[in-house]
PDB file of N, CA and C in Angstrom:
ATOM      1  N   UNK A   1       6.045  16.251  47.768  1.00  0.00           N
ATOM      2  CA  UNK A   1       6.171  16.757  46.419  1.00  0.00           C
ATOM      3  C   UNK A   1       6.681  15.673  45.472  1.00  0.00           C
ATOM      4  N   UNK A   2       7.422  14.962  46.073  1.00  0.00           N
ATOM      5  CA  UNK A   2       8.357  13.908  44.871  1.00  0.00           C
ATOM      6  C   UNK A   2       6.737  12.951  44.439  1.00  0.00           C
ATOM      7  N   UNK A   3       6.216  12.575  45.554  1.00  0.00           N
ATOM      8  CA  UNK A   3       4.883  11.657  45.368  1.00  0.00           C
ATOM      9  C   UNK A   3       4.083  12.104  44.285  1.00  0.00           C
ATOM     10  N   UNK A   4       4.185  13.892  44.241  1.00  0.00           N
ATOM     11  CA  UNK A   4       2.698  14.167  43.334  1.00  0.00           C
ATOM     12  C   UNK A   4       3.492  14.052  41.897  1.00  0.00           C
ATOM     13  N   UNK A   5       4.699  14.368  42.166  1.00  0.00           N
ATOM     14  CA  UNK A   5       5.483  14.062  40.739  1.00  0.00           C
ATOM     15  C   UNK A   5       5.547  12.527  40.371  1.00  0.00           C
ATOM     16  N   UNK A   6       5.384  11.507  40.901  1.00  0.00           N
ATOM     17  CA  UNK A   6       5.362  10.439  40.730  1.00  0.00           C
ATOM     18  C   UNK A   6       3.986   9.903  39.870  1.00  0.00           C
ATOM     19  N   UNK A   7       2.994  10.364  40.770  1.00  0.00           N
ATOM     20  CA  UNK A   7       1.864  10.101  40.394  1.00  0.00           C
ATOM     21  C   UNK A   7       1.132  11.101  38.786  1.00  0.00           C
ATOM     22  N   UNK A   8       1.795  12.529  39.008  1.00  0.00           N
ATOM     23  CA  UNK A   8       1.685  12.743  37.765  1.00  0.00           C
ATOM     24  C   UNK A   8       2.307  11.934  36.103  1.00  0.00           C
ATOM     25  N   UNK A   9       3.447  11.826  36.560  1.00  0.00           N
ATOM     26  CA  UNK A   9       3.893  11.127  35.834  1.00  0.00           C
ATOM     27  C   UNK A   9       3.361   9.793  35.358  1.00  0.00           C
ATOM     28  N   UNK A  10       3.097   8.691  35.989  1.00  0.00           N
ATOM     29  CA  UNK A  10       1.969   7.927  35.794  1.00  0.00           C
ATOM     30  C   UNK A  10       0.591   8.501  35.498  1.00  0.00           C
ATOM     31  N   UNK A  11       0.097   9.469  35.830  1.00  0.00           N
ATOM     32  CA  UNK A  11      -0.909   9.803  34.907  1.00  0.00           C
ATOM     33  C   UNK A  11      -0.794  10.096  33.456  1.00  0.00           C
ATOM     34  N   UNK A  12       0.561  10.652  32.958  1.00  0.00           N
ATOM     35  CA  UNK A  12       1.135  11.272  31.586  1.00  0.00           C
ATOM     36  C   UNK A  12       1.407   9.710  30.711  1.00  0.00           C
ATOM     37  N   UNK A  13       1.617   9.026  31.555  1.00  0.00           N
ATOM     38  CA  UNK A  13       1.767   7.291  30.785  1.00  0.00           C
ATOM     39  C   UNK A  13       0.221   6.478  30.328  1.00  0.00           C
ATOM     40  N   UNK A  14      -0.571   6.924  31.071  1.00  0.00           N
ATOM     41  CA  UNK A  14      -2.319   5.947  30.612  1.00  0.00           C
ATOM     42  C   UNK A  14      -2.460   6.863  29.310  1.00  0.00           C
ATOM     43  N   UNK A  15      -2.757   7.944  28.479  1.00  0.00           N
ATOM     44  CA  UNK A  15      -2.932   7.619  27.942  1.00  0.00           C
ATOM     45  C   UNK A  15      -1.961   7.243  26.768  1.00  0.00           C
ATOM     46  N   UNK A  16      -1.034   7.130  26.965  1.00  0.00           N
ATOM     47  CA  UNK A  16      -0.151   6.559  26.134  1.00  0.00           C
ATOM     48  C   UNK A  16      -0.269   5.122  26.302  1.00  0.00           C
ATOM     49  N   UNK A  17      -0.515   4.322  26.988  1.00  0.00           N
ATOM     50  CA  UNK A  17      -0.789   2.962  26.869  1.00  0.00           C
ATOM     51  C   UNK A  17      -2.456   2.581  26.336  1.00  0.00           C
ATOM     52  N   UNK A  18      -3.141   3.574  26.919  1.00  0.00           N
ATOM     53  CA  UNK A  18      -4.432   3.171  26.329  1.00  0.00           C
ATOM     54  C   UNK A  18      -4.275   3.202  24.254  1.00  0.00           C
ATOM     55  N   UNK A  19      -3.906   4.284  24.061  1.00  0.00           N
ATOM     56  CA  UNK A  19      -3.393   4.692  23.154  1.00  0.00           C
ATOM     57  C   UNK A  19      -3.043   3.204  22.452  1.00  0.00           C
ATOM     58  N   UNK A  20      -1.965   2.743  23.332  1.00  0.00           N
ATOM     59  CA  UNK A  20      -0.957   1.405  22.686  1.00  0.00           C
ATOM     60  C   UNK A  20      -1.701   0.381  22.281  1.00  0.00           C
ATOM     61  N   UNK A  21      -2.793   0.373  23.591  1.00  0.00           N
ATOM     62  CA  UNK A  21      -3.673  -1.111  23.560  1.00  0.00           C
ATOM     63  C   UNK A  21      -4.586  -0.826  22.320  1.00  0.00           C
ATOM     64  N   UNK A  22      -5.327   0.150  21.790  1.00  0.00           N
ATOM     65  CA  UNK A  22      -6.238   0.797  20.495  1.00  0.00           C
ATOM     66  C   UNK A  22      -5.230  -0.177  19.446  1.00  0.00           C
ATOM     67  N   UNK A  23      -3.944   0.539  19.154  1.00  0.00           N
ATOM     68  CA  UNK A  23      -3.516   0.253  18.232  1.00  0.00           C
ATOM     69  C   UNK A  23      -3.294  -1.457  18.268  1.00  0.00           C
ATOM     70  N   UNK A  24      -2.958  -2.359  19.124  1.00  0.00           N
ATOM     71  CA  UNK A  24      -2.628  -3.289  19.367  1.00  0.00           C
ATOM     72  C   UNK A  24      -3.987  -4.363  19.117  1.00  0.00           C
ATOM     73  N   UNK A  25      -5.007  -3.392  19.248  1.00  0.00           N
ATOM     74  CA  UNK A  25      -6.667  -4.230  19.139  1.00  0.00           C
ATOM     75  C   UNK A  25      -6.769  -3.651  17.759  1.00  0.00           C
ATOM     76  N   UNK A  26      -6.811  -3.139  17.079  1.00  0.00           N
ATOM     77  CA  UNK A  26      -6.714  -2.704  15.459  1.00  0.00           C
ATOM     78  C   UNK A  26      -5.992  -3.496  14.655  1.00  0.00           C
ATOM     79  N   UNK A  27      -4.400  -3.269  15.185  1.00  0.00           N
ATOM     80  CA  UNK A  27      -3.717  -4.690  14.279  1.00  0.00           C
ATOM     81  C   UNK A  27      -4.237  -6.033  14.413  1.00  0.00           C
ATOM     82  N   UNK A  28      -4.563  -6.237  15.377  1.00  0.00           N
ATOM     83  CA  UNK A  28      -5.005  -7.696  15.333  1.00  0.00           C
ATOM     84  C   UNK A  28      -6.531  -8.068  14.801  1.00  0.00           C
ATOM     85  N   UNK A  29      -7.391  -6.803  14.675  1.00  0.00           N
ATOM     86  CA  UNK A  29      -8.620  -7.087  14.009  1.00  0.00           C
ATOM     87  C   UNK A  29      -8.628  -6.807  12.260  1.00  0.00           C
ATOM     88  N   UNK A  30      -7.406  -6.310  11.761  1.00  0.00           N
ATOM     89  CA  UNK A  30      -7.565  -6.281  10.841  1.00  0.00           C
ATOM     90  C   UNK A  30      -6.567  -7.255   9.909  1.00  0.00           C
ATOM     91  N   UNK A  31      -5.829  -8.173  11.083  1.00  0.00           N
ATOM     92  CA  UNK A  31      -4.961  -9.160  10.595  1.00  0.00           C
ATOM     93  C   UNK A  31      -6.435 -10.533  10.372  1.00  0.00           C
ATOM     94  N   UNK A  32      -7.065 -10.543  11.199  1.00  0.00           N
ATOM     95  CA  UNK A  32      -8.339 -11.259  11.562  1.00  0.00           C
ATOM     96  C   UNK A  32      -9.048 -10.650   9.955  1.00  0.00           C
ATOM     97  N   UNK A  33      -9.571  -9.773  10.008  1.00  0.00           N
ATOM     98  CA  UNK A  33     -10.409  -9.500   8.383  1.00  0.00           C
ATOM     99  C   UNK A  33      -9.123  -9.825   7.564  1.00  0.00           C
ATOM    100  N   UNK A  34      -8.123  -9.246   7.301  1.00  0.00           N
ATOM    101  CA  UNK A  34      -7.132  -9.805   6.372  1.00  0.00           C
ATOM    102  C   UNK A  34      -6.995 -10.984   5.925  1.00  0.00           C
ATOM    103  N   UNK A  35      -7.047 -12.430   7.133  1.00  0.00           N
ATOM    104  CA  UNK A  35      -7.005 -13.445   6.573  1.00  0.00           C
ATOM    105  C   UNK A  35      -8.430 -14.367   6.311  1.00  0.00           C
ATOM    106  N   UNK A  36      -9.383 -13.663   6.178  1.00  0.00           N
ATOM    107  CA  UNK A  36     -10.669 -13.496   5.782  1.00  0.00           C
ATOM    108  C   UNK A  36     -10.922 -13.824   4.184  1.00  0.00           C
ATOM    109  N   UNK A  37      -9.990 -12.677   3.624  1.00  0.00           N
ATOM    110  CA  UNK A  37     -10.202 -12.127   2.582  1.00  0.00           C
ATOM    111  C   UNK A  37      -9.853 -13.193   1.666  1.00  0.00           C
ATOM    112  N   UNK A  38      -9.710 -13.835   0.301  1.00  0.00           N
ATOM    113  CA  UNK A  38      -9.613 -14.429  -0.330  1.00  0.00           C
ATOM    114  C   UNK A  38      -8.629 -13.724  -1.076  1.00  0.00           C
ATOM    115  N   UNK A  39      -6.849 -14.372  -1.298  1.00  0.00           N
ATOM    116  CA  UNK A  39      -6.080 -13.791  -2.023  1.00  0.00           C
ATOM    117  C   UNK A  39      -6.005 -14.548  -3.308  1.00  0.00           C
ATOM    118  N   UNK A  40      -5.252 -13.771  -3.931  1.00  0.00           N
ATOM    119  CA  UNK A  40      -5.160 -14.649  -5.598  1.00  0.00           C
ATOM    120  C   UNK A  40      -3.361 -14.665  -5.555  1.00  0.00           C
ATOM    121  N   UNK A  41      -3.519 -15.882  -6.247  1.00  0.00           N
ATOM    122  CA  UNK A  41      -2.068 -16.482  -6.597  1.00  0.00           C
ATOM    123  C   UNK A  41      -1.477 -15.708  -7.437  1.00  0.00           C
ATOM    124  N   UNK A  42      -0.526 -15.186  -7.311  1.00  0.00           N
ATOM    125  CA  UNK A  42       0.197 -14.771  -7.891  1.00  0.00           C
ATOM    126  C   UNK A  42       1.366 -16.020  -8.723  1.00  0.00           C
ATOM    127  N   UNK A  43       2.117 -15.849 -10.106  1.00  0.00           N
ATOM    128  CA  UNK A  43       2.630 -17.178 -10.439  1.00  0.00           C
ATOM    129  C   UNK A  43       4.286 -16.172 -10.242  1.00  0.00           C
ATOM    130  N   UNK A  44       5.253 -17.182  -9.947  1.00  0.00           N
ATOM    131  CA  UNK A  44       6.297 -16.697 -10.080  1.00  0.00           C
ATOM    132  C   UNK A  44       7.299 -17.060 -10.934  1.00  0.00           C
ATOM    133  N   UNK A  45       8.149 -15.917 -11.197  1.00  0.00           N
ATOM    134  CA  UNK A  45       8.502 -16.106 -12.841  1.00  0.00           C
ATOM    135  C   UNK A  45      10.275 -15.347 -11.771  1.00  0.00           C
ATOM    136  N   UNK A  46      11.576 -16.072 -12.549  1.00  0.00           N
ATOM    137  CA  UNK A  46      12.366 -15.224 -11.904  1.00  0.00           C
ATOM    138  C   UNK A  46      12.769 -14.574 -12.740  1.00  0.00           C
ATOM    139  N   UNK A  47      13.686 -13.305 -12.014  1.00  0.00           N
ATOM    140  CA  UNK A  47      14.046 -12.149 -13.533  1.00  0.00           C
ATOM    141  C   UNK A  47      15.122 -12.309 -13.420  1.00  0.00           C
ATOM    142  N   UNK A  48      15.919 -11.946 -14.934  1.00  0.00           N
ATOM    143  CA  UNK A  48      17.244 -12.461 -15.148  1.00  0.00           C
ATOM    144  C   UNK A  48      17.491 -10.818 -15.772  1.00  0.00           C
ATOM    145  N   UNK A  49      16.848 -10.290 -16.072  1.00  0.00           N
ATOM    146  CA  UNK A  49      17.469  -8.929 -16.672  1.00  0.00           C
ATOM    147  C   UNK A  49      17.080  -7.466 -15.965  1.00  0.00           C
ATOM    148  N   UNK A  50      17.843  -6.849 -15.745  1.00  0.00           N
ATOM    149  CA  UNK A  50      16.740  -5.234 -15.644  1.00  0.00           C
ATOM    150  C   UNK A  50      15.992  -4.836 -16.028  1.00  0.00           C
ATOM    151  N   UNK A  51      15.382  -3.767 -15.533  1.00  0.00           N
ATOM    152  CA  UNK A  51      13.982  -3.260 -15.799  1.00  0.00           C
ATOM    153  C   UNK A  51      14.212  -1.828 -15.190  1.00  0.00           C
ATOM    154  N   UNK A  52      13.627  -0.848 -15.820  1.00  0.00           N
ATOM    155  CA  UNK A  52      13.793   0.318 -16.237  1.00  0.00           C
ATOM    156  C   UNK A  52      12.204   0.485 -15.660  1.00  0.00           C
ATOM    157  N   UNK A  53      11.834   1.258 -13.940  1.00  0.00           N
ATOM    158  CA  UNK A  53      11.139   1.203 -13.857  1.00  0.00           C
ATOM    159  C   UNK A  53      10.962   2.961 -13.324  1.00  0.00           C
ATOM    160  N   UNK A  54       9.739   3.382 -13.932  1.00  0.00           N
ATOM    161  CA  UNK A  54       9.371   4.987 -13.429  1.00  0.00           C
ATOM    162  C   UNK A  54       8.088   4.538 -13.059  1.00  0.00           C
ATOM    163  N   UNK A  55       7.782   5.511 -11.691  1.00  0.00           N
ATOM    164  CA  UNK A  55       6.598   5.879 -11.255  1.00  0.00           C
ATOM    165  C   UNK A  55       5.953   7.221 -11.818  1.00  0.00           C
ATOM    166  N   UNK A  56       4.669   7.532 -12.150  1.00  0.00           N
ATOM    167  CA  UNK A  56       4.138   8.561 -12.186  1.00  0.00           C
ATOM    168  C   UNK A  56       2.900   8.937 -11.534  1.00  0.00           C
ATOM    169  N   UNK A  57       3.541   9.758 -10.255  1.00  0.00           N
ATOM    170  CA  UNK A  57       2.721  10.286  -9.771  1.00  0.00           C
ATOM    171  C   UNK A  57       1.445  11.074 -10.095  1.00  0.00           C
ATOM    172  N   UNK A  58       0.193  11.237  -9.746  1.00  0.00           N
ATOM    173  CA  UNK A  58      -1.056  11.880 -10.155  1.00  0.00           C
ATOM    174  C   UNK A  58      -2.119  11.703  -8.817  1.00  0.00           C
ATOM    175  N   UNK A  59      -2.686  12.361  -9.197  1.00  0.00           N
ATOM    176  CA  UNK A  59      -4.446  12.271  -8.313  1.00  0.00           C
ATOM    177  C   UNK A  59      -5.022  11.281  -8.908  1.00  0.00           C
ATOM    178  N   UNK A  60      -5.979  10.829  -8.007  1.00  0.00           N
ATOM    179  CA  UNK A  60      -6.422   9.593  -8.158  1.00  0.00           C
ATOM    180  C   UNK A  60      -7.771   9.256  -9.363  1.00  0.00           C
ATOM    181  N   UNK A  61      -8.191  10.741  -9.582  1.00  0.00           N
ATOM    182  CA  UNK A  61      -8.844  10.955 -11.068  1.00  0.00           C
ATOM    183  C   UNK A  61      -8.092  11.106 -12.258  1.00  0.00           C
ATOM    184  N   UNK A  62      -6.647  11.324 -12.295  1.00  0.00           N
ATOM    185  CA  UNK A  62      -5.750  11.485 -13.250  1.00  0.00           C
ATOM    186  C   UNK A  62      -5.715   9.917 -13.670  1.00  0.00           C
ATOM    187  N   UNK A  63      -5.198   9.128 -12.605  1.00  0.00           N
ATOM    188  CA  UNK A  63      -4.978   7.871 -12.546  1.00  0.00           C
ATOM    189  C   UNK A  63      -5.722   6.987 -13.649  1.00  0.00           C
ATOM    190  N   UNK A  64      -7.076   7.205 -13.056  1.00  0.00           N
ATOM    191  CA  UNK A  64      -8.424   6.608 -13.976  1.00  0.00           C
ATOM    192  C   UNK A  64      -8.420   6.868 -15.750  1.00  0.00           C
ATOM    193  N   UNK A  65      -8.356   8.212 -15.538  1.00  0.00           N
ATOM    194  CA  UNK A  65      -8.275   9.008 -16.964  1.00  0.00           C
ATOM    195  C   UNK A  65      -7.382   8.401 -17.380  1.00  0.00           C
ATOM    196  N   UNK A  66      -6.011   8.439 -17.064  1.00  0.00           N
ATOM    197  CA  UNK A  66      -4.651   8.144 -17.790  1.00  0.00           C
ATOM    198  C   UNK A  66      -5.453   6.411 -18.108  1.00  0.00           C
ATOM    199  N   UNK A  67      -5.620   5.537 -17.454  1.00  0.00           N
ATOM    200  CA  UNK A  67      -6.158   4.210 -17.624  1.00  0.00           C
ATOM    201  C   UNK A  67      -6.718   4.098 -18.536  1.00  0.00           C
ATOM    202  N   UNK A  68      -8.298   4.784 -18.644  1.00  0.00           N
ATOM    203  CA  UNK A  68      -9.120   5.016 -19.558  1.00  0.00           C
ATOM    204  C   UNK A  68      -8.051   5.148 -21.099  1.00  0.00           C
ATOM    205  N   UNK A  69      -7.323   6.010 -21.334  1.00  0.00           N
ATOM    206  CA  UNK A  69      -6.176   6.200 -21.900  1.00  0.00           C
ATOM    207  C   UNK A  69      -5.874   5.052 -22.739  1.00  0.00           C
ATOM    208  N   UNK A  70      -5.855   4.210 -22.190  1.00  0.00           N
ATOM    209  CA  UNK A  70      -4.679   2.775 -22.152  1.00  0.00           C
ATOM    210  C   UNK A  70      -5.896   1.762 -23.021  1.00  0.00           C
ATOM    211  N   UNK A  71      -6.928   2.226 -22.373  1.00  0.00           N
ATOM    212  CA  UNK A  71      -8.288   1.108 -22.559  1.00  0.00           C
ATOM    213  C   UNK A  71      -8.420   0.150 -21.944  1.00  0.00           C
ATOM    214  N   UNK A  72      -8.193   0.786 -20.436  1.00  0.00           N
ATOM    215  CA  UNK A  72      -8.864  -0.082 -19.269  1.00  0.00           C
ATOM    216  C   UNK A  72      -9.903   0.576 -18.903  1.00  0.00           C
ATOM    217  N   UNK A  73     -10.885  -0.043 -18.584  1.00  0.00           N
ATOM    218  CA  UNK A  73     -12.049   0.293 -18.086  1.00  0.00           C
ATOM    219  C   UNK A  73     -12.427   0.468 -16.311  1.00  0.00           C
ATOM    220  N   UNK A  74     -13.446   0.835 -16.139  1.00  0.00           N
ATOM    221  CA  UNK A  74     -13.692   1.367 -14.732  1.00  0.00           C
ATOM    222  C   UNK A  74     -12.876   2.243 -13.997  1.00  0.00           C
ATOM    223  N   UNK A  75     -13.015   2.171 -12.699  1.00  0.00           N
ATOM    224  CA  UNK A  75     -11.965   3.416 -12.076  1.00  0.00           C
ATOM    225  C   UNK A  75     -10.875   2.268 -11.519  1.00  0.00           C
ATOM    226  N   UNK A  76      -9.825   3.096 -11.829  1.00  0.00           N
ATOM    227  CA  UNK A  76      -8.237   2.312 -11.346  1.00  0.00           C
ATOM    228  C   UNK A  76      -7.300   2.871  -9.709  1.00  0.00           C
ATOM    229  N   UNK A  77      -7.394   2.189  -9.213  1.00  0.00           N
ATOM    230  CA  UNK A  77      -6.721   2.931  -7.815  1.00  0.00           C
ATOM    231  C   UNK A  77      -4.832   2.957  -8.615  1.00  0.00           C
ATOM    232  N   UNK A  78      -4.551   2.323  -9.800  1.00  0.00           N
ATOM    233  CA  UNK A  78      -3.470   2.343  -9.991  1.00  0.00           C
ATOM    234  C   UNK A  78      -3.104   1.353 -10.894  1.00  0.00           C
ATOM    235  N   UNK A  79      -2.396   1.436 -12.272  1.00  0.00           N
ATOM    236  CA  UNK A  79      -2.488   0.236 -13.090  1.00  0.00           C
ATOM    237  C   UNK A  79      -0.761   0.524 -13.755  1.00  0.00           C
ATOM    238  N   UNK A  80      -0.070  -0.595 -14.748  1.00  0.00           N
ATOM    239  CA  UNK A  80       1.071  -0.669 -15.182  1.00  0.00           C
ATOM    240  C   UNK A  80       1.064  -0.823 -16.363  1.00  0.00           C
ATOM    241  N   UNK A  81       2.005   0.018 -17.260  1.00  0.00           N
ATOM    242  CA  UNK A  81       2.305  -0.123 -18.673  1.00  0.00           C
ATOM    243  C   UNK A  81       3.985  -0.777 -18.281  1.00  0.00           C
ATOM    244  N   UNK A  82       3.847  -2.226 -18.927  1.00  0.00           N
ATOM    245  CA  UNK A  82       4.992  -2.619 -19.006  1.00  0.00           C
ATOM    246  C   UNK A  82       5.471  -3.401 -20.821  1.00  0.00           C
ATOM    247  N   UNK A  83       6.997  -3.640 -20.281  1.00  0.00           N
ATOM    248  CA  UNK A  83       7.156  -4.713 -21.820  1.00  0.00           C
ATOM    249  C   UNK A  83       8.343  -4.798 -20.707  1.00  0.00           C
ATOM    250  N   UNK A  84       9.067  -5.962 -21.617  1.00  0.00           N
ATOM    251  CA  UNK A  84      10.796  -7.029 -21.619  1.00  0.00           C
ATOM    252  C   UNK A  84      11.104  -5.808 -20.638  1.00  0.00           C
ATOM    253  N   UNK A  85      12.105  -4.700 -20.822  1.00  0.00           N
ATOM    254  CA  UNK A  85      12.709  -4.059 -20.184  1.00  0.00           C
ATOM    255  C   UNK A  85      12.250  -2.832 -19.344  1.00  0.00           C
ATOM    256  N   UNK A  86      11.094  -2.230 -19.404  1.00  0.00           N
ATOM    257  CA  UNK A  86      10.710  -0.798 -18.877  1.00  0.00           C
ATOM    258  C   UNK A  86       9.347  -1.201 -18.538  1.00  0.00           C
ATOM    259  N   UNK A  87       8.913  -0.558 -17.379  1.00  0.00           N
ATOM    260  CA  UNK A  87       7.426  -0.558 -16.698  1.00  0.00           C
ATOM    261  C   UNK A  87       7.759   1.297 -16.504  1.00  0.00           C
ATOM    262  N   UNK A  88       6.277   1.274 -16.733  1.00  0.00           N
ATOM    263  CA  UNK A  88       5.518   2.519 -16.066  1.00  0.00           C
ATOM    264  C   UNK A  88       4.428   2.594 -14.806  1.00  0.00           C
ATOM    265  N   UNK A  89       4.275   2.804 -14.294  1.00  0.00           N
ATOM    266  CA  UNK A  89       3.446   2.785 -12.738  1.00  0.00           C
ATOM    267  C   UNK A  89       2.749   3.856 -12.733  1.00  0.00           C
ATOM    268  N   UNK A  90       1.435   4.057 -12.934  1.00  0.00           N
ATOM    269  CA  UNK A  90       0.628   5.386 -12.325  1.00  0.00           C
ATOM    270  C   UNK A  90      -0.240   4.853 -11.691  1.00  0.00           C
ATOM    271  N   UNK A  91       0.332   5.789 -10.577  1.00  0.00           N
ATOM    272  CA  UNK A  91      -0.296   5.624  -9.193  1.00  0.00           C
ATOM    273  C   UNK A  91      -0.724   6.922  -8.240  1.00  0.00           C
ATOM    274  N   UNK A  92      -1.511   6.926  -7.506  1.00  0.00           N
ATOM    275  CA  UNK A  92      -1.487   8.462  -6.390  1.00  0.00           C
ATOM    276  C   UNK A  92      -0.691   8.204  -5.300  1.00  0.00           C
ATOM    277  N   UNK A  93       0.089   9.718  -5.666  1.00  0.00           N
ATOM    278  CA  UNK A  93       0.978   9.706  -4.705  1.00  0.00           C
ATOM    279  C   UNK A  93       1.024   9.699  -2.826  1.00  0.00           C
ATOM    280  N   UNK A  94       1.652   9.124  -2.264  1.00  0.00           N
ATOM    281  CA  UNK A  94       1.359   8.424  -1.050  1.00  0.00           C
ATOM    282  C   UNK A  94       1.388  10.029  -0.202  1.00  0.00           C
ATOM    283  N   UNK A  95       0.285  10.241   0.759  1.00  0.00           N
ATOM    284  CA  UNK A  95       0.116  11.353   1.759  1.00  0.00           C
ATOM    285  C   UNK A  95       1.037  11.529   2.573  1.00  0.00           C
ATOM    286  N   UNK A  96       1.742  10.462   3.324  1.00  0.00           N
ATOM    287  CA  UNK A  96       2.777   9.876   4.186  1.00  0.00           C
ATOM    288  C   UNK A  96       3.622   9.257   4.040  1.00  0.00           C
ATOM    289  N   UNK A  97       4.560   9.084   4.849  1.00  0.00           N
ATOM    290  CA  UNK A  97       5.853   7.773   4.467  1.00  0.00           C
ATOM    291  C   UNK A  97       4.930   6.502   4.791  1.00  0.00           C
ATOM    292  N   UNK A  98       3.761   7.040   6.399  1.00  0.00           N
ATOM    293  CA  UNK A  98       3.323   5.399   6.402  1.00  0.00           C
ATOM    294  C   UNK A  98       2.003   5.218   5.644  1.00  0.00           C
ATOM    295  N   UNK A  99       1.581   5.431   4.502  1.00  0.00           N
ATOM    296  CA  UNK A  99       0.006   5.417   3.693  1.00  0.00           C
ATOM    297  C   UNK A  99       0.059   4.181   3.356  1.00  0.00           C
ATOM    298  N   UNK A 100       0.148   3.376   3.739  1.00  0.00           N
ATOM    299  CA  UNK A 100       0.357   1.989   3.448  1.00  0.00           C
ATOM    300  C   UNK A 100      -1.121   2.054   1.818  1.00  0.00           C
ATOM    301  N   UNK A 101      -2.196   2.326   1.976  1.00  0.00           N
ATOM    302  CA  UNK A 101      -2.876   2.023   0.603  1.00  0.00           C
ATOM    303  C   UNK A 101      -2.396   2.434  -0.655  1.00  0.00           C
ATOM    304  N   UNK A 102      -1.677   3.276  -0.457  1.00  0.00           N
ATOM    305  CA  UNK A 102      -1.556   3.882  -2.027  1.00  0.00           C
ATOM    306  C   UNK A 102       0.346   3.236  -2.319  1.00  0.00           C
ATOM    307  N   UNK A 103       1.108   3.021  -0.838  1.00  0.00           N
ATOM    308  CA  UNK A 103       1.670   2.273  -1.071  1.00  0.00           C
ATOM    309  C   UNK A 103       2.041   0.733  -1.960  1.00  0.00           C
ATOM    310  N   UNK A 104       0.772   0.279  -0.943  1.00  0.00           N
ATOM    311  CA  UNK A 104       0.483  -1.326  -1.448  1.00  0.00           C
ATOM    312  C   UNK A 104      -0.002  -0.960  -3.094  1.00  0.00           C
ATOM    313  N   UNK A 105      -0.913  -0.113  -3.517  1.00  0.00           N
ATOM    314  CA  UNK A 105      -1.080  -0.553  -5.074  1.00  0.00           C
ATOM    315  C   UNK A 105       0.350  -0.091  -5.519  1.00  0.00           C
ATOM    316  N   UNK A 106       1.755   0.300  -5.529  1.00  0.00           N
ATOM    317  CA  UNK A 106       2.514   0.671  -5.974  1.00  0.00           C
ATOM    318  C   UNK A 106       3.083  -0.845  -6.237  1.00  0.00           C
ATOM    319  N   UNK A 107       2.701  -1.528  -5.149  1.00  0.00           N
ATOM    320  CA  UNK A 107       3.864  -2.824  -4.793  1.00  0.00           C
ATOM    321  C   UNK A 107       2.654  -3.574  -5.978  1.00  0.00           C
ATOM    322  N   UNK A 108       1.349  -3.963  -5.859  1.00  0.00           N
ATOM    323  CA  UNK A 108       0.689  -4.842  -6.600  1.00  0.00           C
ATOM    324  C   UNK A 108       1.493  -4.157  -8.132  1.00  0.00           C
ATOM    325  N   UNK A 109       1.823  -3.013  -8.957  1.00  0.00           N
ATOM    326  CA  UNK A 109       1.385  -2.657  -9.424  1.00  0.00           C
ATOM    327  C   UNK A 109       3.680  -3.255 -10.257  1.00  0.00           C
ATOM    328  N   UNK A 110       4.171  -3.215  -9.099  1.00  0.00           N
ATOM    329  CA  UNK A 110       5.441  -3.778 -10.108  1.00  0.00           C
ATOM    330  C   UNK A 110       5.502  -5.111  -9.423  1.00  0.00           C
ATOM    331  N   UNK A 111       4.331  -5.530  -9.076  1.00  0.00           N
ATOM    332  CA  UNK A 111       4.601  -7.491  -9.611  1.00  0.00           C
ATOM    333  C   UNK A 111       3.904  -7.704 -10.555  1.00  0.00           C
ATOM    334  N   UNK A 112       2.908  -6.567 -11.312  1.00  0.00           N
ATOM    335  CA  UNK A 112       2.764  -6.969 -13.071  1.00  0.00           C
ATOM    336  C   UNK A 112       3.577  -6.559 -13.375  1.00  0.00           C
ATOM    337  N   UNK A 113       4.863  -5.336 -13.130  1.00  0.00           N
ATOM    338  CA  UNK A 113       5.937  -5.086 -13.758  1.00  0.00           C
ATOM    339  C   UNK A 113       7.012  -7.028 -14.328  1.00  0.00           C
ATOM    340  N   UNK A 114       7.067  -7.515 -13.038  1.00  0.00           N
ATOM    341  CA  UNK A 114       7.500  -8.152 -12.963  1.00  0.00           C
ATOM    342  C   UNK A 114       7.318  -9.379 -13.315  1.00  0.00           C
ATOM    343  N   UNK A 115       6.066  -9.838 -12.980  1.00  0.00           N
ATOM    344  CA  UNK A 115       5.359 -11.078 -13.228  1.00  0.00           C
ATOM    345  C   UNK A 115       4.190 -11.275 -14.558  1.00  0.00           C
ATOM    346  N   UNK A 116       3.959 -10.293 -14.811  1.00  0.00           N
ATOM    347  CA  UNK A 116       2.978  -9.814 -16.225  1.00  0.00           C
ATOM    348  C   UNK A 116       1.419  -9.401 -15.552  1.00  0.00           C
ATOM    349  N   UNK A 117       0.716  -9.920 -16.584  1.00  0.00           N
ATOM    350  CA  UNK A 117      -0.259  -9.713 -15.903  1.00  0.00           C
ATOM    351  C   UNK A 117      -1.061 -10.868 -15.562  1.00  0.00           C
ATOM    352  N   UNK A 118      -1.314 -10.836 -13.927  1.00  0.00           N
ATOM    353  CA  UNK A 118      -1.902 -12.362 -13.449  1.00  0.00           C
ATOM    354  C   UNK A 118      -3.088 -12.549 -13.111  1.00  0.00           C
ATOM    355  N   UNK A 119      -4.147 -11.110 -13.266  1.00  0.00           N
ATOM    356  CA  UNK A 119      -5.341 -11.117 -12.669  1.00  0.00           C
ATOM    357  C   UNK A 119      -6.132 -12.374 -13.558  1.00  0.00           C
ATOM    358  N   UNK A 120      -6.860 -13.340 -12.873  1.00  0.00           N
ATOM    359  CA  UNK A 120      -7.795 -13.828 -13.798  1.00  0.00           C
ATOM    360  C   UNK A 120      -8.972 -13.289 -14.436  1.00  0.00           C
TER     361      UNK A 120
END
């Protein structure tokens, strides 16, 4: 009996490692396309004062609209109204703690808070 418990137990572990190895072949294929990709320089500027920063959450058609708004054109996964002291951020709000996409435009979106605007 202890044996079949042994061996069950090692059965309850594959797929948790197969599992591991997926994720472990994913990160590394998309670190591989990642450094693929062609990034843009960002310039760095340091800050000496505060900044008064709000997010506003929306759907990702609000987003656009609100843009459109502004008189940016096309569809926006997420864009910034800033000046000297206060940024605004509309962005869609993240599904998860880990949504890393809607995350990351939050982060692109206060280094124009921060840095202005650097797109060429």
């Amino acid at each position: 009996m202890h044996r079949q418990t042994a061996l069950t137990m090692r059965q309850q572990h594959v797929p948790f490692i197969i599992d591991w190895v997926r994720f472990c072949l994913l990160g590394m294929l998309v670190s591989i396309i990642g450094a693929c990709v062609t990034q843009q320089t960002i310039p760095t500027q340091s800050i000496t004062q505060r900044m008064v920063l709000t997010v506003h959450w929306a759907e990702p058609w609000e987003v656009t609209e609100k843009a459109h708004g502004y008189g940016y054109g096309g569809q926006k996964a997420g864009f910034a109204i800033f000046g000297p002291t206060t940024c605004h951020i509309y962005a869609p709000k993240p599904r998860h703690a880990d949504d890393h996409k809607w995350f990351s435009v939050v982060g692109h979106e206060i280094l124009h808070c921060t840095d202005g605007n650097w797109h060429e």
